[in-house]
C-alpha atoms as a PDB file:
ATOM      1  CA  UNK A   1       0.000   0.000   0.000  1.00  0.00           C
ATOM      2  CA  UNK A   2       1.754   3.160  -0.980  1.00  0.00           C
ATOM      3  CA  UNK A   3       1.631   6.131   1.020  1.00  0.00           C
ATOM      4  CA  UNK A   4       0.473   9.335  -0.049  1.00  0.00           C
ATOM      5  CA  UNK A   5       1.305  13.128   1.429  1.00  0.00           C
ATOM      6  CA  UNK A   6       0.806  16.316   0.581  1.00  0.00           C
ATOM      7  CA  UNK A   7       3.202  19.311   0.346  1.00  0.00           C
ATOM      8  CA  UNK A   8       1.983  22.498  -0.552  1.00  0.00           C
ATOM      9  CA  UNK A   9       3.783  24.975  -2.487  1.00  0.00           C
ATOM     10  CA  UNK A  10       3.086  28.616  -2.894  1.00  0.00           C
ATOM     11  CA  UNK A  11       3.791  31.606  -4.779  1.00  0.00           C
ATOM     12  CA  UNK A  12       3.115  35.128  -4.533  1.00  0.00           C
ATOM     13  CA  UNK A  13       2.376  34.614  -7.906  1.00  0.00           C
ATOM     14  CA  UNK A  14       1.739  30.394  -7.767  1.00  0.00           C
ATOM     15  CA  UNK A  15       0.123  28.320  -4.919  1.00  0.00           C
ATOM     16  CA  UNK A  16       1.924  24.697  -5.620  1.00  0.00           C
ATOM     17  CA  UNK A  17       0.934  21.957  -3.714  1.00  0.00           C
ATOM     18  CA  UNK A  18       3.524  19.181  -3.425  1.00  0.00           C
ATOM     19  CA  UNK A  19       2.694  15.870  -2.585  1.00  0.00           C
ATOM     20  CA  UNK A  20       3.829  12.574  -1.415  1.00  0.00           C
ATOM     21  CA  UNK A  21       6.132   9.557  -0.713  1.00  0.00           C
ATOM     22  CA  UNK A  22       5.440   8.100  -4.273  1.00  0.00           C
ATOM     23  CA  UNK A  23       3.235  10.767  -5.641  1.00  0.00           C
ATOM     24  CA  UNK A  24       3.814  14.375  -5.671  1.00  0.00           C
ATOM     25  CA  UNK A  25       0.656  16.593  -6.624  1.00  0.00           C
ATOM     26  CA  UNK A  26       1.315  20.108  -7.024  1.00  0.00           C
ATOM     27  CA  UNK A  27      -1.238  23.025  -7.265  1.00  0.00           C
ATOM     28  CA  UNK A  28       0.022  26.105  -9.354  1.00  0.00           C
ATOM     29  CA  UNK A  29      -2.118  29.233  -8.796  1.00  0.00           C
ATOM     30  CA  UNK A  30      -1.876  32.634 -10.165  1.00  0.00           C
ATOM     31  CA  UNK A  31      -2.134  35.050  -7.332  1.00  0.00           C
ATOM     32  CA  UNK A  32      -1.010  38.183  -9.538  1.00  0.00           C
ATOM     33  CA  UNK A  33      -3.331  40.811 -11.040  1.00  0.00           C
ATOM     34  CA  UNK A  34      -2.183  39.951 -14.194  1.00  0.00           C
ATOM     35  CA  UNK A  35      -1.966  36.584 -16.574  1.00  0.00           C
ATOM     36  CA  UNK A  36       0.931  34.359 -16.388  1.00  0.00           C
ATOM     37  CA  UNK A  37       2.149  31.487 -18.286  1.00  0.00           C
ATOM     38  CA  UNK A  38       3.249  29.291 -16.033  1.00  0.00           C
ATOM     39  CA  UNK A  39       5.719  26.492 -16.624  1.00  0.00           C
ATOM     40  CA  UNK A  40       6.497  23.431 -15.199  1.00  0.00           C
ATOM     41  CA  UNK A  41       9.697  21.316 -16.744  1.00  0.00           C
ATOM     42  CA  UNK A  42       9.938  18.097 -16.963  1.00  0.00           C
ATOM     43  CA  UNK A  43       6.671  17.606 -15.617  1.00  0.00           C
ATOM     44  CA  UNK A  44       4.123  19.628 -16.922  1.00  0.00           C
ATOM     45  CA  UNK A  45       4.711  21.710 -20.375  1.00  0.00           C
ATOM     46  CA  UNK A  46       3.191  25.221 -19.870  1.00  0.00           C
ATOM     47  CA  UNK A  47      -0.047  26.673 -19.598  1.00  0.00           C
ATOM     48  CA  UNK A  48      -1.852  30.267 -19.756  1.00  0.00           C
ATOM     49  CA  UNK A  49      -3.232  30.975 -15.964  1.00  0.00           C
ATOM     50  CA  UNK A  50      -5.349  34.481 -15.485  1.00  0.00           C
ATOM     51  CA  UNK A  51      -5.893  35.940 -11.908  1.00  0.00           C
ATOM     52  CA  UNK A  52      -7.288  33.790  -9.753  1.00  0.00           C
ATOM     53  CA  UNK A  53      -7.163  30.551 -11.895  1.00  0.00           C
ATOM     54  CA  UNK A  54      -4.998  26.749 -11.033  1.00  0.00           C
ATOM     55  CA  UNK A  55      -2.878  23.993 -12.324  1.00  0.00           C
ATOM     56  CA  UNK A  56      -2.650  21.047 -10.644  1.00  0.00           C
ATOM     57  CA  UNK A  57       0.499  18.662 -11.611  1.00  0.00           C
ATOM     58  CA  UNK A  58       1.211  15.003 -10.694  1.00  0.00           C
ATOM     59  CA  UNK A  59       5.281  14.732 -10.675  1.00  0.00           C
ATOM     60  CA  UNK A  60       6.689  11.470 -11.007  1.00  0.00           C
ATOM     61  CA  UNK A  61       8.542   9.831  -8.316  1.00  0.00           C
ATOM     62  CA  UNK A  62      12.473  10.103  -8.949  1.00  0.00           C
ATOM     63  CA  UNK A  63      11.655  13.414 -10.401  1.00  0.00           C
ATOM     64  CA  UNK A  64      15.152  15.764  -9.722  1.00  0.00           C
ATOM     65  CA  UNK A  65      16.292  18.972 -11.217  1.00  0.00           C
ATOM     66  CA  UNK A  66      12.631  19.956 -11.650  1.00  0.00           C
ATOM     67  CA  UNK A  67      11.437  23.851 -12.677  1.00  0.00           C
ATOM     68  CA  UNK A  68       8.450  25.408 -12.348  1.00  0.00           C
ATOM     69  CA  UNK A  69       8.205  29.399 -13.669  1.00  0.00           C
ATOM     70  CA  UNK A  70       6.075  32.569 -14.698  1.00  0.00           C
ATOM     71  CA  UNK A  71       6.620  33.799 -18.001  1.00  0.00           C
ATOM     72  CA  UNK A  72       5.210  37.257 -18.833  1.00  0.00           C
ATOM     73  CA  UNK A  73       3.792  39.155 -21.772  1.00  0.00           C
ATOM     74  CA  UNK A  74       3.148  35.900 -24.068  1.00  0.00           C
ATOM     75  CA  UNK A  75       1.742  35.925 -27.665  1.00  0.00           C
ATOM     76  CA  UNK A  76       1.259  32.255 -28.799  1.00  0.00           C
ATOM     77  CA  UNK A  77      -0.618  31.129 -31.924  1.00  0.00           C
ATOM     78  CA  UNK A  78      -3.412  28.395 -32.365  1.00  0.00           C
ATOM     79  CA  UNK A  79      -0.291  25.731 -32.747  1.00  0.00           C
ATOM     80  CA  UNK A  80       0.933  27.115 -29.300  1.00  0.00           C
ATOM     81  CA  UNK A  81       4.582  29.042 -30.552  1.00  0.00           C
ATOM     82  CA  UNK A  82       5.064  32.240 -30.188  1.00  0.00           C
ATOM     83  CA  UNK A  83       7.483  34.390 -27.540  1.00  0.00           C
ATOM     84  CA  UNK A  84       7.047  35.761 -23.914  1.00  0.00           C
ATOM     85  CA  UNK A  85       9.173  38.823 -22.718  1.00  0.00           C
ATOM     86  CA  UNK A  86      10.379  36.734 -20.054  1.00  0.00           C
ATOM     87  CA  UNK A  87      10.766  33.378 -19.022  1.00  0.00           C
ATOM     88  CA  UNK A  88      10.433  32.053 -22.697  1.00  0.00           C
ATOM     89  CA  UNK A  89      11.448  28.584 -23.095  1.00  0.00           C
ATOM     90  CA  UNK A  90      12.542  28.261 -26.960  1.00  0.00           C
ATOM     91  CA  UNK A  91       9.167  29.967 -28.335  1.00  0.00           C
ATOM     92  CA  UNK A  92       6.689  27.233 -27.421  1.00  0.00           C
ATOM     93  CA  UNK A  93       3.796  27.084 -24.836  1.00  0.00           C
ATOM     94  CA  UNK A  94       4.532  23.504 -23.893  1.00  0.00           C
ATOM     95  CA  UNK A  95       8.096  24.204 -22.719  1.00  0.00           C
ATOM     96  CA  UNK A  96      10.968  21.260 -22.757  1.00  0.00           C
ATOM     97  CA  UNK A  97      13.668  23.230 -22.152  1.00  0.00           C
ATOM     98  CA  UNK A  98      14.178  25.532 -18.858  1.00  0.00           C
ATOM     99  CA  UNK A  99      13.314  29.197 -19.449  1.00  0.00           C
ATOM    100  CA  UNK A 100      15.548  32.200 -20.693  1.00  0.00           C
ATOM    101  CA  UNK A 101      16.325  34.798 -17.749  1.00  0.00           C
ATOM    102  CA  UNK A 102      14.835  36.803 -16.234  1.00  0.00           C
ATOM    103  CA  UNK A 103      12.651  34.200 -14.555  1.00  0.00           C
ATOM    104  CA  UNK A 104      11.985  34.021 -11.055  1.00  0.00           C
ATOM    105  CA  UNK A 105      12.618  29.832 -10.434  1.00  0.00           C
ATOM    106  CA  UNK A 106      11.108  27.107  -8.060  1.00  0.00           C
ATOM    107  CA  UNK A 107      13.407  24.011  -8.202  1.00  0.00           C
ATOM    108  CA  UNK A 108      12.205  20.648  -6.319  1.00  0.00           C
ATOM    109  CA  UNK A 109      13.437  16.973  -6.446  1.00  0.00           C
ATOM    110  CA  UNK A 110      10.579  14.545  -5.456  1.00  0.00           C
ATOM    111  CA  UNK A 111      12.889  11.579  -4.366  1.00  0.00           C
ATOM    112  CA  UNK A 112      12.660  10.306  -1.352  1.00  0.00           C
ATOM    113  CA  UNK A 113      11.992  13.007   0.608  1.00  0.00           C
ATOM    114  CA  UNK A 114      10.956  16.351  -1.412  1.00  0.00           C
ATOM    115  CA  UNK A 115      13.202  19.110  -1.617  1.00  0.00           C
ATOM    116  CA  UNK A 116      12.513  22.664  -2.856  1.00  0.00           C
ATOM    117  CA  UNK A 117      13.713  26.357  -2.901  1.00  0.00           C
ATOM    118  CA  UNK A 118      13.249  29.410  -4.859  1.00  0.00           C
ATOM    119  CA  UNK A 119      16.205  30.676  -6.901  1.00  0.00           C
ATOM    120  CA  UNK A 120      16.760  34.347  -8.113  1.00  0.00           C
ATOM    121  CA  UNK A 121      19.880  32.665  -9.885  1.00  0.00           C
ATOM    122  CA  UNK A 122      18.796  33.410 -13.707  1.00  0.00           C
ATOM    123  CA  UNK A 123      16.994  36.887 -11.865  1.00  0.00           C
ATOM    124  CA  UNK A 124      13.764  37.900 -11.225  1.00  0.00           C
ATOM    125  CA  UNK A 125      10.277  38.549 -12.867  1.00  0.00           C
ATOM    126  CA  UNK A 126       7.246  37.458 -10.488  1.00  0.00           C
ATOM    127  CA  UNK A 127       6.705  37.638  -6.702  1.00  0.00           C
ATOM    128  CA  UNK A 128       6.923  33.989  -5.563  1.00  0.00           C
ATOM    129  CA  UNK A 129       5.971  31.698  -2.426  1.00  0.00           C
ATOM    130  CA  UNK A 130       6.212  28.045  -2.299  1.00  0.00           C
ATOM    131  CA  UNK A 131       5.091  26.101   0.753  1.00  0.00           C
ATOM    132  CA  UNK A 132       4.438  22.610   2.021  1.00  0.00           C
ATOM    133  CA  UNK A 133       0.465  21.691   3.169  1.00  0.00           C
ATOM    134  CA  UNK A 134       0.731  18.011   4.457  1.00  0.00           C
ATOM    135  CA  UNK A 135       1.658  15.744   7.436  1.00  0.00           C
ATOM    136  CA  UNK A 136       1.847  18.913   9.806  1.00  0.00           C
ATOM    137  CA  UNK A 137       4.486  20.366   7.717  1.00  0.00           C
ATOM    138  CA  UNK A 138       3.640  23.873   6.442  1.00  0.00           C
ATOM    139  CA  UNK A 139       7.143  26.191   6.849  1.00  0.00           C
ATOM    140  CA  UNK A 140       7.210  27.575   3.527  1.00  0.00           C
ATOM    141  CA  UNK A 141       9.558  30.295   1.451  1.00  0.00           C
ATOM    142  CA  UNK A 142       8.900  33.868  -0.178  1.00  0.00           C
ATOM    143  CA  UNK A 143      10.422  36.377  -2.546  1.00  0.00           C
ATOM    144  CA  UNK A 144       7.774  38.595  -2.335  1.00  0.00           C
ATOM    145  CA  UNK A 145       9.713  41.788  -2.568  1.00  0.00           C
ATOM    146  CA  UNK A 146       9.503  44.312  -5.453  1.00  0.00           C
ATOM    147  CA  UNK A 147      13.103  43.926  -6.617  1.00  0.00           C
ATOM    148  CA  UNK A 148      12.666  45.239  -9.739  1.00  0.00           C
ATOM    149  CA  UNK A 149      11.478  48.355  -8.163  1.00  0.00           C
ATOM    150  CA  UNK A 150      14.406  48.434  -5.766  1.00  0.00           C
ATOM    151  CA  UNK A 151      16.766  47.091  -8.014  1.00  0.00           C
ATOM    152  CA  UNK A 152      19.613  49.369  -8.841  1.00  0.00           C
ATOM    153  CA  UNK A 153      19.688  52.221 -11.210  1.00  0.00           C
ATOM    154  CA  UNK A 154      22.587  50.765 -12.929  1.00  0.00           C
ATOM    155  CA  UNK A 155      21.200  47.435 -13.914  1.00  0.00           C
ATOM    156  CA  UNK A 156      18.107  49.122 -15.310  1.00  0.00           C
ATOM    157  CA  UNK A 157      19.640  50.815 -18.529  1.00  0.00           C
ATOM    158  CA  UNK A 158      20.806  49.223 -21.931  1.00  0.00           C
ATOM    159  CA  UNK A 159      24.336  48.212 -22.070  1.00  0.00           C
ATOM    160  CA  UNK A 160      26.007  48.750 -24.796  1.00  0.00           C
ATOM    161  CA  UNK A 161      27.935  45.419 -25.610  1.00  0.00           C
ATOM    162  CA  UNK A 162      31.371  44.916 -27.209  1.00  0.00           C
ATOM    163  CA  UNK A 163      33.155  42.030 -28.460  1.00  0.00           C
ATOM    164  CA  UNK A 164      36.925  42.517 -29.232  1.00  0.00           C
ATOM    165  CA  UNK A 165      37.170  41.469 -32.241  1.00  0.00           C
ATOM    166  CA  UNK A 166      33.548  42.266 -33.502  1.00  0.00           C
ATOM    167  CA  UNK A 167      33.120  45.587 -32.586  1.00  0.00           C
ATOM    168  CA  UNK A 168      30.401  46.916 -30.536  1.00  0.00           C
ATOM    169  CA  UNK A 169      26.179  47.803 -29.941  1.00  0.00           C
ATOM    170  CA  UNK A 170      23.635  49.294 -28.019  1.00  0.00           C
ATOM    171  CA  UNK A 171      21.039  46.378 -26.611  1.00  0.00           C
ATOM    172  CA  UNK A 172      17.886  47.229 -24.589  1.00  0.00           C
ATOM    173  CA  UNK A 173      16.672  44.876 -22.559  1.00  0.00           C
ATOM    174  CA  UNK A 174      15.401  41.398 -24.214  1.00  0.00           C
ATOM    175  CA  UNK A 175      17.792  42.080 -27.392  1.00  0.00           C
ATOM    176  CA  UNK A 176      20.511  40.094 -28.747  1.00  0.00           C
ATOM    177  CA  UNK A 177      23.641  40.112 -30.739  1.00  0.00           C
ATOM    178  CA  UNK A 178      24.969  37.359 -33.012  1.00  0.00           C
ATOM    179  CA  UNK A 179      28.874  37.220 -33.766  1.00  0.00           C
ATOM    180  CA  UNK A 180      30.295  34.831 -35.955  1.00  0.00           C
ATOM    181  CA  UNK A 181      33.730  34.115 -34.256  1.00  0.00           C
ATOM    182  CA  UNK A 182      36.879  32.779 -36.665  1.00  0.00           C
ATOM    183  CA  UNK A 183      38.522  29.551 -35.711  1.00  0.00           C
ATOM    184  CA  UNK A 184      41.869  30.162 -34.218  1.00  0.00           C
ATOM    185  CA  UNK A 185      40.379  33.510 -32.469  1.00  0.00           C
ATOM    186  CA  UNK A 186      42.778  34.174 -29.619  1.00  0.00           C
ATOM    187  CA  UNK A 187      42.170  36.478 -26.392  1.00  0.00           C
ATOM    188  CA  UNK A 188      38.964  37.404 -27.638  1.00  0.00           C
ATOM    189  CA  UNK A 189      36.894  39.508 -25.132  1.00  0.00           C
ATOM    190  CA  UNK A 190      32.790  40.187 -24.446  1.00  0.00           C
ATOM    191  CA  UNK A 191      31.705  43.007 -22.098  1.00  0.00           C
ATOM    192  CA  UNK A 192      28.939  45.128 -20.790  1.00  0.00           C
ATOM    193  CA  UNK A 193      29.184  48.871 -20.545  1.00  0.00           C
ATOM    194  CA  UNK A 194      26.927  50.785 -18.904  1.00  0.00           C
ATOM    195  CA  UNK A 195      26.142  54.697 -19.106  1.00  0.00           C
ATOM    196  CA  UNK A 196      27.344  55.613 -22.300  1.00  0.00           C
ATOM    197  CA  UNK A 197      26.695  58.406 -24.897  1.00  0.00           C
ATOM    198  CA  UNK A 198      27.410  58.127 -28.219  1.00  0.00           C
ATOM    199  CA  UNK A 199      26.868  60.963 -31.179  1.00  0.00           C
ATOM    200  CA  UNK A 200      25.873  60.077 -34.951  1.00  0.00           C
ATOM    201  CA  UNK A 201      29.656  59.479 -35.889  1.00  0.00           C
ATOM    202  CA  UNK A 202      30.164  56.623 -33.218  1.00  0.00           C
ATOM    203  CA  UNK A 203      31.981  58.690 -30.780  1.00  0.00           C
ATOM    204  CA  UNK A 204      31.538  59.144 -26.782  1.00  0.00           C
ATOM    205  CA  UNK A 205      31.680  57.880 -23.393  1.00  0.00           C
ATOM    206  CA  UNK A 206      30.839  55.016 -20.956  1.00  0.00           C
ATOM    207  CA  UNK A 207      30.804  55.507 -17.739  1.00  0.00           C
ATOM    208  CA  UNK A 208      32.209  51.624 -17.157  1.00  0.00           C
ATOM    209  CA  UNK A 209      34.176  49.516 -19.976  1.00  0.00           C
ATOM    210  CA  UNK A 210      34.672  52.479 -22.223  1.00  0.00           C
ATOM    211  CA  UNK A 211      37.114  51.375 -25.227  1.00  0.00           C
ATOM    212  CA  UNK A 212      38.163  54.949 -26.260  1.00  0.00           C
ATOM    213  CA  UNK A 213      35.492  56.432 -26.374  1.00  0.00           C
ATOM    214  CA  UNK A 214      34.060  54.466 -29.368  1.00  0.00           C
ATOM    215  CA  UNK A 215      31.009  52.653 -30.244  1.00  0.00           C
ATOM    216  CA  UNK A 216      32.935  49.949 -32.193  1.00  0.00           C
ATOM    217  CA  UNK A 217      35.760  49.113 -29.964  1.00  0.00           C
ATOM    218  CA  UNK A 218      38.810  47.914 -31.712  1.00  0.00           C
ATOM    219  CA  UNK A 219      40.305  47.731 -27.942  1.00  0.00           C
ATOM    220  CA  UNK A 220      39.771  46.289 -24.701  1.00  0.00           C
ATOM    221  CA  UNK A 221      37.842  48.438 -22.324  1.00  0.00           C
ATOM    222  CA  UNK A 222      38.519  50.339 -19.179  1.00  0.00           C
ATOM    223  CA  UNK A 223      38.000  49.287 -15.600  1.00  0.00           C
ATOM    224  CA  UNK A 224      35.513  48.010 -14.230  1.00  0.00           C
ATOM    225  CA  UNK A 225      34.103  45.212 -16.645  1.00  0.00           C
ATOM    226  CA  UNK A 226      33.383  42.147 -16.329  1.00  0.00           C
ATOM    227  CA  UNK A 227      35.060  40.085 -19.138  1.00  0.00           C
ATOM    228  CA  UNK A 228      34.093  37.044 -20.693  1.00  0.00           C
ATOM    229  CA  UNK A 229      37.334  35.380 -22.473  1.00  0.00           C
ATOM    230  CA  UNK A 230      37.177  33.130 -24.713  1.00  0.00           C
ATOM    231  CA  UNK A 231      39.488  31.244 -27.613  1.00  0.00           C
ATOM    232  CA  UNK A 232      37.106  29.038 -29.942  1.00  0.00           C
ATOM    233  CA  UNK A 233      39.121  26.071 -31.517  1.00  0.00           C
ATOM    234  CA  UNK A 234      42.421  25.851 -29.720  1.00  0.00           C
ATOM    235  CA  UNK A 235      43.838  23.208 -28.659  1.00  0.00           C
ATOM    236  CA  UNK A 236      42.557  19.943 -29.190  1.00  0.00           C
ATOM    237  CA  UNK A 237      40.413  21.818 -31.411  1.00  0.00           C
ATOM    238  CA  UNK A 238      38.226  22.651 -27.819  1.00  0.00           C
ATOM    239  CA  UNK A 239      36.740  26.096 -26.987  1.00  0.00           C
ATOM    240  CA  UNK A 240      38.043  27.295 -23.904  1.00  0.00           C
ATOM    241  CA  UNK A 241      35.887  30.304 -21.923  1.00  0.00           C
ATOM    242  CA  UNK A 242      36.290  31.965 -18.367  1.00  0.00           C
ATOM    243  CA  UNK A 243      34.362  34.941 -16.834  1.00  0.00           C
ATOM    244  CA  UNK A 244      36.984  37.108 -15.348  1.00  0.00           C
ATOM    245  CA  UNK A 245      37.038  39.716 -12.526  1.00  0.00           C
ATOM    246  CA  UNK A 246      40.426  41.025 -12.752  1.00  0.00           C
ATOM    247  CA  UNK A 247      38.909  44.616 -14.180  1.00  0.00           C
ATOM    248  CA  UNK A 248      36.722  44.634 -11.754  1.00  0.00           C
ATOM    249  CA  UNK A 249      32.613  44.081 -12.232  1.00  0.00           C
ATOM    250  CA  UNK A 250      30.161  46.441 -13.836  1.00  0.00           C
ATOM    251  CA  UNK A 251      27.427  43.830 -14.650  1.00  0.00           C
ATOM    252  CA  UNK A 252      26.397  40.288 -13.548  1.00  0.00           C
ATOM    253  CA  UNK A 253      27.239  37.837 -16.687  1.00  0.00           C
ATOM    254  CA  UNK A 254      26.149  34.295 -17.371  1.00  0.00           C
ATOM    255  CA  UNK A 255      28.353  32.145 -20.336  1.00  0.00           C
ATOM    256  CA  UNK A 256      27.014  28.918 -22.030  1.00  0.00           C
ATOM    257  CA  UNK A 257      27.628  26.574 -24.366  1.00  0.00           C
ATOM    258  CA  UNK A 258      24.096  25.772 -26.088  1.00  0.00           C
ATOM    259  CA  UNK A 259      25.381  22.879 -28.707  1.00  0.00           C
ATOM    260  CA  UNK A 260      26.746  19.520 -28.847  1.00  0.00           C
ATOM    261  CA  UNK A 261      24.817  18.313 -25.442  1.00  0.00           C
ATOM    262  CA  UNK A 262      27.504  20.620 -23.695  1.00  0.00           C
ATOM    263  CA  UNK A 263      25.091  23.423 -21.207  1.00  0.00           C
ATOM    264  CA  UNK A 264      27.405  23.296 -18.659  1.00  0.00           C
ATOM    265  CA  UNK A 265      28.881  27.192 -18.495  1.00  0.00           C
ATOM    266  CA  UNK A 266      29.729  29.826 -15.513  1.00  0.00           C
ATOM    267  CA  UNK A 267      27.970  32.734 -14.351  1.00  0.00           C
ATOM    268  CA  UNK A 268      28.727  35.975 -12.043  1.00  0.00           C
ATOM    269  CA  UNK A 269      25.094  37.069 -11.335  1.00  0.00           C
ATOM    270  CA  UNK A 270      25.570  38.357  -7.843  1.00  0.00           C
ATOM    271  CA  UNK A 271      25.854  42.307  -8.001  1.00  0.00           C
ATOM    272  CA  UNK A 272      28.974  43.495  -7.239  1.00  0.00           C
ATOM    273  CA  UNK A 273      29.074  47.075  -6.380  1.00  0.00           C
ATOM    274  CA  UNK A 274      32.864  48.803  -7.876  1.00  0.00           C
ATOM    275  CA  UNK A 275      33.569  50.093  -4.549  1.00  0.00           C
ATOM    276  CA  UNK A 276      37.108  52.259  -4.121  1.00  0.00           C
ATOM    277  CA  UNK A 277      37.936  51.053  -0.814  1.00  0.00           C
ATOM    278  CA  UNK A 278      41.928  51.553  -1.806  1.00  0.00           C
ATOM    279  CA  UNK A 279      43.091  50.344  -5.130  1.00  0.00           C
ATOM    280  CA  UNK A 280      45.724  47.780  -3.565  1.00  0.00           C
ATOM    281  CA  UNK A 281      42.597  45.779  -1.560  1.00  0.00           C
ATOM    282  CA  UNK A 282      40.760  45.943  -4.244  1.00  0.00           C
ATOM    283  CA  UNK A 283      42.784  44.334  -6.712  1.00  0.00           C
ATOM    284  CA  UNK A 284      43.857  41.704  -3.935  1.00  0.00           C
ATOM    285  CA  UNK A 285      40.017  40.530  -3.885  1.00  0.00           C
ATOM    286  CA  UNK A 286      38.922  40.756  -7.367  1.00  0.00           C
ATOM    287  CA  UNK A 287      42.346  38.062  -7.808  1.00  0.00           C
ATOM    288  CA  UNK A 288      41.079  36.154  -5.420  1.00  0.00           C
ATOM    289  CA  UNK A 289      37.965  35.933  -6.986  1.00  0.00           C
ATOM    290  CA  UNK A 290      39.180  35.094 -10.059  1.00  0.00           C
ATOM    291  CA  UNK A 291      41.623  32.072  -8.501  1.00  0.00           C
ATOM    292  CA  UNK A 292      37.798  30.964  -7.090  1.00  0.00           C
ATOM    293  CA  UNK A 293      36.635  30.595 -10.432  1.00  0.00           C
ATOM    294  CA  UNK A 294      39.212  29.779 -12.710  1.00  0.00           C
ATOM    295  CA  UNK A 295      40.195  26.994  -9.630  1.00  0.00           C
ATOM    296  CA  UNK A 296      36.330  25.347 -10.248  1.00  0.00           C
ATOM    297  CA  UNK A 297      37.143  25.175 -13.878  1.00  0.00           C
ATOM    298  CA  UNK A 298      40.895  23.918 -13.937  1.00  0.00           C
ATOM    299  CA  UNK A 299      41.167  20.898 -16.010  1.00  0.00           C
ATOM    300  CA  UNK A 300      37.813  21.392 -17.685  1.00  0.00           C
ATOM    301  CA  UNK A 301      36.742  22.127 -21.118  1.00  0.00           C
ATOM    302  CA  UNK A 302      34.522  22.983 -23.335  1.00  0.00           C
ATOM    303  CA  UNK A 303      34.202  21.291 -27.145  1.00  0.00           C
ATOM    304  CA  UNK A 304      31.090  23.324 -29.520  1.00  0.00           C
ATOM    305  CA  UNK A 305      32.932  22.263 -32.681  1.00  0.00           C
ATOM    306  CA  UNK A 306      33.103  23.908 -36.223  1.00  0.00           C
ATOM    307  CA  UNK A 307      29.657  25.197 -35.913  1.00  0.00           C
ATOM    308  CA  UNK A 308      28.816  25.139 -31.931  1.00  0.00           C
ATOM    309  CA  UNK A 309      27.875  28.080 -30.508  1.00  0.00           C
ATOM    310  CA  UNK A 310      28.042  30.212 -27.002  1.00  0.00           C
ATOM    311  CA  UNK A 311      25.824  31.937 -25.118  1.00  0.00           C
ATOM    312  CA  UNK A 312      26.868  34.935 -23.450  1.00  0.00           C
ATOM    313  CA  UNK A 313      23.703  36.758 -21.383  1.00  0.00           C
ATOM    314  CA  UNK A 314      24.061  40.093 -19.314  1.00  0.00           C
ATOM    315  CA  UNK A 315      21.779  40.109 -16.354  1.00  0.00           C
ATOM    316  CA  UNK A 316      19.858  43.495 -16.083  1.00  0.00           C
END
């Protein structure tokens, strides 16, 4: 006779209801004032929720590395593709993949005991709480907070992204940039900057990463930036990439492989405030950072081949 209990889970935005030893239910409600399309990956797909309205989920037993996310400001078609501003998961309503920040994330693992938390880890987008309501056990979490409204003036603009070589362009938020990158490409360098002005001609200033006061840098930037370096096809024929502190951090950065079955990349999405607390400490840190990283990578890389590609997102 198999057990059964029941764990509720709630959002601000969702009320999920876990459940059990060999079943898990979960109840996804849409507390906001506005629709959502929530998503639910592996188990689940997607579906359109308005105020007010549920999903209820039965998650397989075994079931780890499990999302479940608001996306916002969705246009699907009759055959269910389309885009949402955020949260989109590959421009379908039934998602299969995991959703493109900013998305505010519930992760759970229904094994043999069920685990959960809320991540802000690919940023934020809805208010969330997520909460147990079985066997006596009803200590929940919250992100409730308006953190786009507090969030920091800094993160809210455009940057105005640079690859070295490529060049250099403005990009609101939502907006990409494709590069095609050379084989053999050596030292090659992706940044943010942040605060710039630019005249008809090309020609300005950025507050951070500034590259001589050009919209198409030909050179690296100026402190503080945070660098993504990379070298496609080098030895081995692998593509090696880092995320690198040593200039200092303007924006939080995220790099990804997205081909050949490699996803496995490095972030820096905690905000860093440049803070001149003495040049000397500073520097000291920002190594030590680095040694963190570069330490969790040593030994490993990365192989996209000929045509493989990278993902490099800015968090703002």
């Amino acid at each position: 006779m198999s057990s059964f209990k029941t764990l509720p889970v709630f959002f601000s935005l969702f009320i999920i209801t876990f459940g059990s030893t060999y079943t898990t239910n979960i109840e996804i409600r849409n507390n906001c004032p506005y629709t959502v399309w929530a998503a639910a990956v592996p188990s689940g797909g997607g579906r359109k929720l308005n105020r007010g309205e549920t999903w209820a989920l039965n998650v397989n037993p075994g079931t780890e590395e499990a999302h479940i996310w608001a996306r916002t400001k969705c246009n699907f078609d009759s055959s269910g593709r389309g885009t949402c501003e955020t949260g989109d998961c590959g421009g379908v309503l039934e998602c299969k993949s995991f959703g493109q920040p900013p998305n505010t994330v519930a992760e759970y693992m229904s094994v043999k005991q069920d685990v959960f938390d809320i991540s802000l880890l690919n940023g934020f987008n809805v208010p969330m709480e997520f909460s147990p309501t079985s066997n006596g056990c009803s200590s929940g979490i919250k992100c409730t907070a308006d953190i786009i409204g507090q969030c920091p003036k800094q993160l809210k603009t455009p940057v105005w992204a640079v690859a070295v070589p490529g060049g250099g362009r403005k990009l609101n938020r939502g907006e990409t940039w494709t590069l095609n990158v050379n084989p053999g490409t050596k030292q090659a360098r992706i940044w943010g900057r942040t605060n710039c002005n630019f005249d008809g001609l090309g020609r300005g200033k950025c507050e951070t990463g500034d590259c001589r006061g050009l919209l198409e840098c030909k050179a690296f930037g100026q402190p503080p930036n945070t660098l993504v370096e990379c070298g496609p096809n080098q030895f081995g024929n692998k593509d090696f990439f880092d995320i690198s502190l040593v200039d200092g951090f303007n924006v939080p950065m995220e790099s990804s492989p997205t081909s050949n079955g490699c996803s496995r990349g490095v972030k820096c999405t905690a905000y860093i405030p440049f803070s001149r607390i003495g040049a000397e400490m500073l520097i000291v840190s920002l190594r030590m950072i680095q040694q963190v990283v570069l330490g969790a990578m040593k030994g490993k890389t990365h192989k996209f081949g000929n045509n493989g590609s990278l993902r490099i997102l800015v968090h703002m």
